[in-house]
C-alpha atoms as a PDB file:
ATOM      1  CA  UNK A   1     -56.488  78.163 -22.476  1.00  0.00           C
ATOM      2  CA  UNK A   2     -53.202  76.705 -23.002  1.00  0.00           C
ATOM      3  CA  UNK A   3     -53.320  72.792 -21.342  1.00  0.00           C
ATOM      4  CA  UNK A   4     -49.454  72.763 -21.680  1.00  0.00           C
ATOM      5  CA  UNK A   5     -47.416  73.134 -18.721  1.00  0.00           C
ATOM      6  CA  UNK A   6     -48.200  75.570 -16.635  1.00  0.00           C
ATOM      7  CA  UNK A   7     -45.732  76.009 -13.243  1.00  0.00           C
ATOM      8  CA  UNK A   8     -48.545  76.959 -11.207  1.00  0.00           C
ATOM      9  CA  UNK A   9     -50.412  73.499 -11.705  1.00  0.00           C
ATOM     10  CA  UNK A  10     -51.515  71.714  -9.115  1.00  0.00           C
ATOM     11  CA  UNK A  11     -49.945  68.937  -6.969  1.00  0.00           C
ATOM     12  CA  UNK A  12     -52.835  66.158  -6.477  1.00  0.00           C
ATOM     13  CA  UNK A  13     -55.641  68.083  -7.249  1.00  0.00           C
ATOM     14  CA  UNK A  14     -55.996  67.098 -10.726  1.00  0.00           C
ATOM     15  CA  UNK A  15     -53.901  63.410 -11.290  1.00  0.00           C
ATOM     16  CA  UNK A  16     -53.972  64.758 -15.150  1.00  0.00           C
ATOM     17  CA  UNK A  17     -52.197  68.524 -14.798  1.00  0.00           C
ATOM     18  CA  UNK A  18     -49.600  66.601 -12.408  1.00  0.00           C
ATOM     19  CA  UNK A  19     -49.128  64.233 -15.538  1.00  0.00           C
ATOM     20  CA  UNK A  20     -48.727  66.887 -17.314  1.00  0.00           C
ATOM     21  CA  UNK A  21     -46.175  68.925 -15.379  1.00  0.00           C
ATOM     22  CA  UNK A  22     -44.139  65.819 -14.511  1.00  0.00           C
ATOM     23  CA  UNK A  23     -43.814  65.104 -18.819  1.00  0.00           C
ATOM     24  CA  UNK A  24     -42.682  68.687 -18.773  1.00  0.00           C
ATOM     25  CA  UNK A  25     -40.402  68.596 -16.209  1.00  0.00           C
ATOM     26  CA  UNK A  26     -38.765  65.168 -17.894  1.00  0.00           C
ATOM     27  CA  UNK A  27     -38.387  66.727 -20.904  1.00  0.00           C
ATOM     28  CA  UNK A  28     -36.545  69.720 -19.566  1.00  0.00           C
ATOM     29  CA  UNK A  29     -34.385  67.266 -17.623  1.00  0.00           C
ATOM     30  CA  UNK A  30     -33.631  65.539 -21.102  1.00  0.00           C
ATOM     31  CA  UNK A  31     -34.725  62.161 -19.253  1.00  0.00           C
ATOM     32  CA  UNK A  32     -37.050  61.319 -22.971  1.00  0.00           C
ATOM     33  CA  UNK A  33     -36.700  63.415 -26.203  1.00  0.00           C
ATOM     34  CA  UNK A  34     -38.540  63.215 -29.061  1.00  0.00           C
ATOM     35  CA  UNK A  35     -41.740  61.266 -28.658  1.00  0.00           C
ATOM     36  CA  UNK A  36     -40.158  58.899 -26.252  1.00  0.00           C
ATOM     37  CA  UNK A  37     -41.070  57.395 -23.141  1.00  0.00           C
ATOM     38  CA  UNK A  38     -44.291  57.180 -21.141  1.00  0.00           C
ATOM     39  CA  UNK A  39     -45.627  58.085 -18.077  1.00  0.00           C
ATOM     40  CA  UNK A  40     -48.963  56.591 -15.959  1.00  0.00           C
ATOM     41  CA  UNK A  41     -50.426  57.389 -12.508  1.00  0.00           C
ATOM     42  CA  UNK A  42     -52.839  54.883 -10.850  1.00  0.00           C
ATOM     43  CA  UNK A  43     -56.478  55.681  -9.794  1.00  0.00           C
ATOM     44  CA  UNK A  44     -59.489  53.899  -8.836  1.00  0.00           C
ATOM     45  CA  UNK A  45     -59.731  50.735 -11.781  1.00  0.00           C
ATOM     46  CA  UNK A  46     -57.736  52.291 -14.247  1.00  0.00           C
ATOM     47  CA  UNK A  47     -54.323  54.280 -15.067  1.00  0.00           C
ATOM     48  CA  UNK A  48     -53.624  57.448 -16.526  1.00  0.00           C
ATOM     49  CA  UNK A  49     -51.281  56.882 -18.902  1.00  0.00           C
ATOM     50  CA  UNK A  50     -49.575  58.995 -22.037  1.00  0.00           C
ATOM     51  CA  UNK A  51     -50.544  58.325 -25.314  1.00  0.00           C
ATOM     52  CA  UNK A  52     -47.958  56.939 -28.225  1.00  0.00           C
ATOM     53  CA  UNK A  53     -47.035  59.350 -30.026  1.00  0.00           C
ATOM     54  CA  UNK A  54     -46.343  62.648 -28.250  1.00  0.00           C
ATOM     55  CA  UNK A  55     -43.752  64.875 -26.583  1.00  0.00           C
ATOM     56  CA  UNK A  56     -43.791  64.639 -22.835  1.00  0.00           C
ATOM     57  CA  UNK A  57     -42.572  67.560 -22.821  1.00  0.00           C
ATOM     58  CA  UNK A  58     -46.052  69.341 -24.522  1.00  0.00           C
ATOM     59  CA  UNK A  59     -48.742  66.923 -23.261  1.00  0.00           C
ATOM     60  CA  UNK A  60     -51.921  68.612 -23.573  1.00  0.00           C
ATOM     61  CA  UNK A  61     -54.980  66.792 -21.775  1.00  0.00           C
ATOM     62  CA  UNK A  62     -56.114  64.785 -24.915  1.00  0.00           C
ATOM     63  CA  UNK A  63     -52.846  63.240 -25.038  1.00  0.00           C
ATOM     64  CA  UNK A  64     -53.666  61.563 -21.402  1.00  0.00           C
ATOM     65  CA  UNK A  65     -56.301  58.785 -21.532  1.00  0.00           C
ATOM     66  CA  UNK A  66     -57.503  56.497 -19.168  1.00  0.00           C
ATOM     67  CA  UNK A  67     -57.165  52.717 -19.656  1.00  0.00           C
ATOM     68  CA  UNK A  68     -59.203  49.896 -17.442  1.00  0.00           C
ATOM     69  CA  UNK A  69     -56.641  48.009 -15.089  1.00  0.00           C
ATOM     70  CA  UNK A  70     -58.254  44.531 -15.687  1.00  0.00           C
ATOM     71  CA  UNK A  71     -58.378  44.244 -19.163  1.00  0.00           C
ATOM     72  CA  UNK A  72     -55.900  46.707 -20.486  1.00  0.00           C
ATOM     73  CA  UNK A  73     -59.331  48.868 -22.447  1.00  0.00           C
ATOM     74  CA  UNK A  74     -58.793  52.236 -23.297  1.00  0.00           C
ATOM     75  CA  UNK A  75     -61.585  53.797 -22.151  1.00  0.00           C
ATOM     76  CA  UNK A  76     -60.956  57.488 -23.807  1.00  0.00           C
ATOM     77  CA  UNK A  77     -60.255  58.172 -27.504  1.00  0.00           C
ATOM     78  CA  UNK A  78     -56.524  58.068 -28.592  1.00  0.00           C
ATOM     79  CA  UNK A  79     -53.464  55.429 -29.123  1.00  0.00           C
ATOM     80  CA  UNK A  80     -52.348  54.252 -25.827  1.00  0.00           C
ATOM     81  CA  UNK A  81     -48.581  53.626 -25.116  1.00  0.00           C
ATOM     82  CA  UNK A  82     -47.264  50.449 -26.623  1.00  0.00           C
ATOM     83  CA  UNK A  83     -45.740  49.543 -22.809  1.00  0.00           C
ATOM     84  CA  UNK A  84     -49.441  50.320 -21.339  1.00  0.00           C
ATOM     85  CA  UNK A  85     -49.111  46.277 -20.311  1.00  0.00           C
ATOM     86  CA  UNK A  86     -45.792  46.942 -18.655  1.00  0.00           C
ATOM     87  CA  UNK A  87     -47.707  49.728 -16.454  1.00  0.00           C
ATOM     88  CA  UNK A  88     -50.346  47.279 -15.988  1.00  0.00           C
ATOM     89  CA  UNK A  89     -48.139  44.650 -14.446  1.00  0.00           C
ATOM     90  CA  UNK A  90     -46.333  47.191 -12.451  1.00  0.00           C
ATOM     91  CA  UNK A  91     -49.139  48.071 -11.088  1.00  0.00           C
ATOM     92  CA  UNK A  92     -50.566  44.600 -10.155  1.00  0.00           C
ATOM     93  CA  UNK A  93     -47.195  43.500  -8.327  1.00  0.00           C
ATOM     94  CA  UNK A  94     -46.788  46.623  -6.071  1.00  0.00           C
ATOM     95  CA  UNK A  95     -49.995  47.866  -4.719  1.00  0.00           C
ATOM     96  CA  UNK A  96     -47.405  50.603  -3.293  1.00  0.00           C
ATOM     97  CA  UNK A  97     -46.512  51.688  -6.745  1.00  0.00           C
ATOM     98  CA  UNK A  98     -49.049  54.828  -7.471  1.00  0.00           C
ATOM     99  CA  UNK A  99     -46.729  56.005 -10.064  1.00  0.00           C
ATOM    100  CA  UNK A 100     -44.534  55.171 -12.976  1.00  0.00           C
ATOM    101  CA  UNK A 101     -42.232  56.798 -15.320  1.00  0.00           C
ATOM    102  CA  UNK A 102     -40.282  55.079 -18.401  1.00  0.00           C
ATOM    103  CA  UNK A 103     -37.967  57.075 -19.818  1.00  0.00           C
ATOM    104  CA  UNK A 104     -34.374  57.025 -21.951  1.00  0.00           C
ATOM    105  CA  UNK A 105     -31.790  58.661 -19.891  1.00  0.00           C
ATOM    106  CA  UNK A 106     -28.985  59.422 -21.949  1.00  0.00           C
ATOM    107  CA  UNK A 107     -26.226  58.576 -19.716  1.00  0.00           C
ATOM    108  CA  UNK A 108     -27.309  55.209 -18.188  1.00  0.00           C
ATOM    109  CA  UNK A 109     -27.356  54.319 -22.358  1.00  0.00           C
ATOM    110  CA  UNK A 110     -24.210  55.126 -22.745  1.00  0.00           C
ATOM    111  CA  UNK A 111     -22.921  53.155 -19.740  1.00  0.00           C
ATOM    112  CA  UNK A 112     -25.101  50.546 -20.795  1.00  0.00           C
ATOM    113  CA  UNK A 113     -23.994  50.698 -24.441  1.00  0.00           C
ATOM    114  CA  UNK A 114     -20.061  50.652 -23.677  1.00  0.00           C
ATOM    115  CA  UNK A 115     -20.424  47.439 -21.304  1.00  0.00           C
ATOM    116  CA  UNK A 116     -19.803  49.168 -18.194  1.00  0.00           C
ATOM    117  CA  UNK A 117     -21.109  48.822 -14.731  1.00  0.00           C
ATOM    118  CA  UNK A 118     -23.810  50.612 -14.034  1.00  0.00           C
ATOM    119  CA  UNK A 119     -23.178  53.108 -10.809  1.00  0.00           C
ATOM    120  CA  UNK A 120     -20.148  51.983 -10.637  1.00  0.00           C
ATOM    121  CA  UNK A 121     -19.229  55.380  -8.428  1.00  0.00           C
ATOM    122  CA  UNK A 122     -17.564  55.541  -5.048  1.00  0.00           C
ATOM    123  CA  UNK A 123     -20.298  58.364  -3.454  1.00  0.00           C
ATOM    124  CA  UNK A 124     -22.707  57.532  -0.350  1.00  0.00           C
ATOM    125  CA  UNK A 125     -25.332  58.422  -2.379  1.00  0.00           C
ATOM    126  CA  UNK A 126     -24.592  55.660  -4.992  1.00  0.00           C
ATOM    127  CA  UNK A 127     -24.234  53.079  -2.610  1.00  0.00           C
ATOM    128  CA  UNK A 128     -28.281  53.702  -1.057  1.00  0.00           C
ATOM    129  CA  UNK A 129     -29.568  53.812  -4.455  1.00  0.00           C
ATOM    130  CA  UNK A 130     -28.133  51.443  -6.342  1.00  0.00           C
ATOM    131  CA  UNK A 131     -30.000  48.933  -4.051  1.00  0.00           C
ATOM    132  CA  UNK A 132     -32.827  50.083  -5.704  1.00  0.00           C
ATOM    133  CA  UNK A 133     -31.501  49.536  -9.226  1.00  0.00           C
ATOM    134  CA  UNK A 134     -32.724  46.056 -10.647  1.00  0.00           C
ATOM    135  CA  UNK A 135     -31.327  45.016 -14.202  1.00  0.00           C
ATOM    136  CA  UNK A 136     -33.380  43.226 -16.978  1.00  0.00           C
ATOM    137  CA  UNK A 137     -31.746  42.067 -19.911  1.00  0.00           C
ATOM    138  CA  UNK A 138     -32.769  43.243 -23.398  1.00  0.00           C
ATOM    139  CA  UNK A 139     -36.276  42.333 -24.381  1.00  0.00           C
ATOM    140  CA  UNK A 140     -38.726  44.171 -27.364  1.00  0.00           C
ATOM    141  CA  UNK A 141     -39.929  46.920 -26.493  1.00  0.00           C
ATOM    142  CA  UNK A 142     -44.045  46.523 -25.742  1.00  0.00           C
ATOM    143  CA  UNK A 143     -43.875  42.861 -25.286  1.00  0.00           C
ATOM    144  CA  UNK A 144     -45.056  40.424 -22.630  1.00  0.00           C
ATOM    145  CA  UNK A 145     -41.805  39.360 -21.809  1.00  0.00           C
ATOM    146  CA  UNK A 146     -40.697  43.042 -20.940  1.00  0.00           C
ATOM    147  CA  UNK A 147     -43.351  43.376 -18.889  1.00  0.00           C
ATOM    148  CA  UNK A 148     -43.367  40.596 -17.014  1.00  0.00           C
ATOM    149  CA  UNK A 149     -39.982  40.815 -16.817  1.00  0.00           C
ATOM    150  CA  UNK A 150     -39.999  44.624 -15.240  1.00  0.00           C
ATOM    151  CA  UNK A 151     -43.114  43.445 -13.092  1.00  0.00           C
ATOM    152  CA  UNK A 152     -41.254  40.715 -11.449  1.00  0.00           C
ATOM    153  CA  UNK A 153     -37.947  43.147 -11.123  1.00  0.00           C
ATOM    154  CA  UNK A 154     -39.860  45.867  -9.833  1.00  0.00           C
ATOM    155  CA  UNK A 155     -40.926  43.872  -6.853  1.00  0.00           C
ATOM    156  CA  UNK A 156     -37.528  44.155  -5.470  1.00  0.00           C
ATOM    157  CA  UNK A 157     -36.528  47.603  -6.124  1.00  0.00           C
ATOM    158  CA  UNK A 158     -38.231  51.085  -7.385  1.00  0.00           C
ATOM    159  CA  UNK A 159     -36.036  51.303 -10.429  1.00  0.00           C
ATOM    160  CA  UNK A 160     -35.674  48.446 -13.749  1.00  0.00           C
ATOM    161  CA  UNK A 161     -32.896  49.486 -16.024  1.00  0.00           C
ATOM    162  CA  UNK A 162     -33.940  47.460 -18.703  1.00  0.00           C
ATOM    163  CA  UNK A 163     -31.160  46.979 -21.634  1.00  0.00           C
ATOM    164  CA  UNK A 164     -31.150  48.395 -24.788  1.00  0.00           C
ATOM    165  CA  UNK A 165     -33.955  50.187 -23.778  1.00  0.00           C
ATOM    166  CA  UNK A 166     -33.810  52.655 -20.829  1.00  0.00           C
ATOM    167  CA  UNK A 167     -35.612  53.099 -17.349  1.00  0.00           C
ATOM    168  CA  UNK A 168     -38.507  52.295 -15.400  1.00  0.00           C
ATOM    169  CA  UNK A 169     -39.210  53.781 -11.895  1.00  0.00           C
ATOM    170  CA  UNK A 170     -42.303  53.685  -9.739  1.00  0.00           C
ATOM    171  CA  UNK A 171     -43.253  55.656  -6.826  1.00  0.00           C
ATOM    172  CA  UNK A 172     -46.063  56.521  -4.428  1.00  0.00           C
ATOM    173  CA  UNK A 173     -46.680  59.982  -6.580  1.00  0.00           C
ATOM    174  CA  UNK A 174     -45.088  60.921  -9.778  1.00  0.00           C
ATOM    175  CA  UNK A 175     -42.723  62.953  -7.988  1.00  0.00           C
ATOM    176  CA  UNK A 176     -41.313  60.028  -6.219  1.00  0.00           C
ATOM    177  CA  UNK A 177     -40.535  58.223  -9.459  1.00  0.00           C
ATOM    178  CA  UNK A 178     -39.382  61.168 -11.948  1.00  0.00           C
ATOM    179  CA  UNK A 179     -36.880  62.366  -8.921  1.00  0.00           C
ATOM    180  CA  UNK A 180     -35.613  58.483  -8.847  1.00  0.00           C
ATOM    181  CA  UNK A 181     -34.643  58.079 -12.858  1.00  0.00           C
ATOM    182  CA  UNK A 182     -33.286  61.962 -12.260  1.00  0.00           C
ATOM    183  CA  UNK A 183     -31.328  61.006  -9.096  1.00  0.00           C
ATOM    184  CA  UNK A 184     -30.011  57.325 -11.065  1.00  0.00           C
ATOM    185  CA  UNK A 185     -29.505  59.579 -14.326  1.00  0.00           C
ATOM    186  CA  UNK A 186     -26.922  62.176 -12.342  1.00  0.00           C
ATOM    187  CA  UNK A 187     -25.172  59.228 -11.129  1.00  0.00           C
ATOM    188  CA  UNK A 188     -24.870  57.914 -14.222  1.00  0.00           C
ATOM    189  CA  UNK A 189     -23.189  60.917 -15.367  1.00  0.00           C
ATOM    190  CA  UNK A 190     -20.934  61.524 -12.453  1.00  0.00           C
ATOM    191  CA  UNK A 191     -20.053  58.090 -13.885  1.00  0.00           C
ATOM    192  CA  UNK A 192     -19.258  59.061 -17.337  1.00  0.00           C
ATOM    193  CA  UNK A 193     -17.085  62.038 -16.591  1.00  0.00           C
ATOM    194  CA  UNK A 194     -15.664  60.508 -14.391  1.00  0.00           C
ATOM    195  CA  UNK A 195     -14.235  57.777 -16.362  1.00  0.00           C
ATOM    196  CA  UNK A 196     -13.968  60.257 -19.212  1.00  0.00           C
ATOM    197  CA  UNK A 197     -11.205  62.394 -17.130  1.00  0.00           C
ATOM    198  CA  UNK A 198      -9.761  59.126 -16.123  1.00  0.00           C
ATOM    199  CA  UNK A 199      -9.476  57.751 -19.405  1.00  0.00           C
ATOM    200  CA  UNK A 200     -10.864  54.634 -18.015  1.00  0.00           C
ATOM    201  CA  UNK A 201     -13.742  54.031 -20.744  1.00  0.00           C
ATOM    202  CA  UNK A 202     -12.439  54.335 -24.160  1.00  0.00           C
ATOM    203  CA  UNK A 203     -15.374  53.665 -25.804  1.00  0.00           C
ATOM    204  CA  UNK A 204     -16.887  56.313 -23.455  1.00  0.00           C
ATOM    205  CA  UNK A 205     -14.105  59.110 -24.264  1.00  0.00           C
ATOM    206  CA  UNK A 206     -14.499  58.204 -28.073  1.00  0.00           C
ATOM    207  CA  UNK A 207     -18.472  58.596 -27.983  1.00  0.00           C
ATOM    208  CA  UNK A 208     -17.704  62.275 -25.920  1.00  0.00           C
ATOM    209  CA  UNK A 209     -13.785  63.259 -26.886  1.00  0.00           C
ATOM    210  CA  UNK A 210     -12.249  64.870 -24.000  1.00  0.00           C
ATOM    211  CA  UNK A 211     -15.155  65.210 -21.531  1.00  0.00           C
ATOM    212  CA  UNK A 212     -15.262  68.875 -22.188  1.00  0.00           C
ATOM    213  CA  UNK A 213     -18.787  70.332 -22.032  1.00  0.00           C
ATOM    214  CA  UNK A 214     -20.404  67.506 -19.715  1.00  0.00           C
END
């Protein structure tokens, strides 16, 4: 039996398949690439959480292990993520949060690398989620000081762009969060374009030329 994604898997039946499905679905959405990312869901003492190491977007079950909430001990065979203590903070600062999803969206990056304002967009949509949108600055990746950092942000809003580094969002399901860093990611590349066509960003049109083919 194939343990990849499978479109028929369930939604809440099994927390693991809906790990699954939501790597896949990331992936496709080119939200990670490569072996980036991770991805956790809370349960009862512990988190579900990714492994280092692996393509979201072909997670198999042994590449999801379970690691102990207190004292951050994997409690199934394999190499957990190296921002497993960023989950774990998460988690401990918003009993809401039931979900989380770090990922690398390619366009937030690119804003991100060329200086410029994140959301900076004039759409209704933009203006109700940027509130949601809290910045950290640039910290190593897997450190305590990233994740307390993201812990304390993530108090205040469902999404940390963290620089340099890309995008954490909680939710009350994995759904929640991997539609939030899709939802911030489109914005980001309304953004682009849109300065692209403008010729407002020049590091921007240099990185993509003309715009053609966003």
């Amino acid at each position: 039996m194939d343990e990849g994604f499978d479109p028929r898997q369930s939604r809440g039946d099994d927390p693991v398949l809906d790990l699954i499905r939501v790597g896949r679905e990331a992936w496709i959405k080119g939200l990670v690439s490569g072996m980036s990312g991770n991805i956790s869901f809370r349960c009862a003492g512990y988190m579900l959480i990714t492994c280092s190491g692996v393509c979201k977007g072909r997670l198999q079950r042994k590449d999801v292990i379970r690691v102990d909430l207190q004292n951050q001990r994997a409690l199934d065979p394999g190499r957990m993520s190296s921002e497993a203590g960023m989950h774990q903070a998460v988690y401990h600062v918003c009993p809401q949060a039931q979900a989380i999803v770090h990922v690398h969206p390619v366009y937030l990056l690119v804003l991100d690398q060329t200086g410029a304002e994140l959301l900076d967009v004039d759409l209704f949509e933009a203006e109700q989620i940027r509130k949601e949108l809290i910045h950290v600055p640039a910290l190593p990746p897997g450190s305590e000081e990233l994740a307390q950092a993201v812990a304390e942000a993530a108090a205040s809003g469902r999404a940390v762009f963290m620089a340099k580094h890309g995008l954490t969002c909680w939710g009350e399901d994995l759904d929640q969060a991997v539609n939030l860093a899709e939802e911030l990611e489109v914005l980001a590349r309304i953004q682009v374009v849109s300065d692209v066509r403008r010729g407002k960003t020049s590091a921007v049109s240099s990185a993509f030329g003309n715009g053609s083919g966003m």
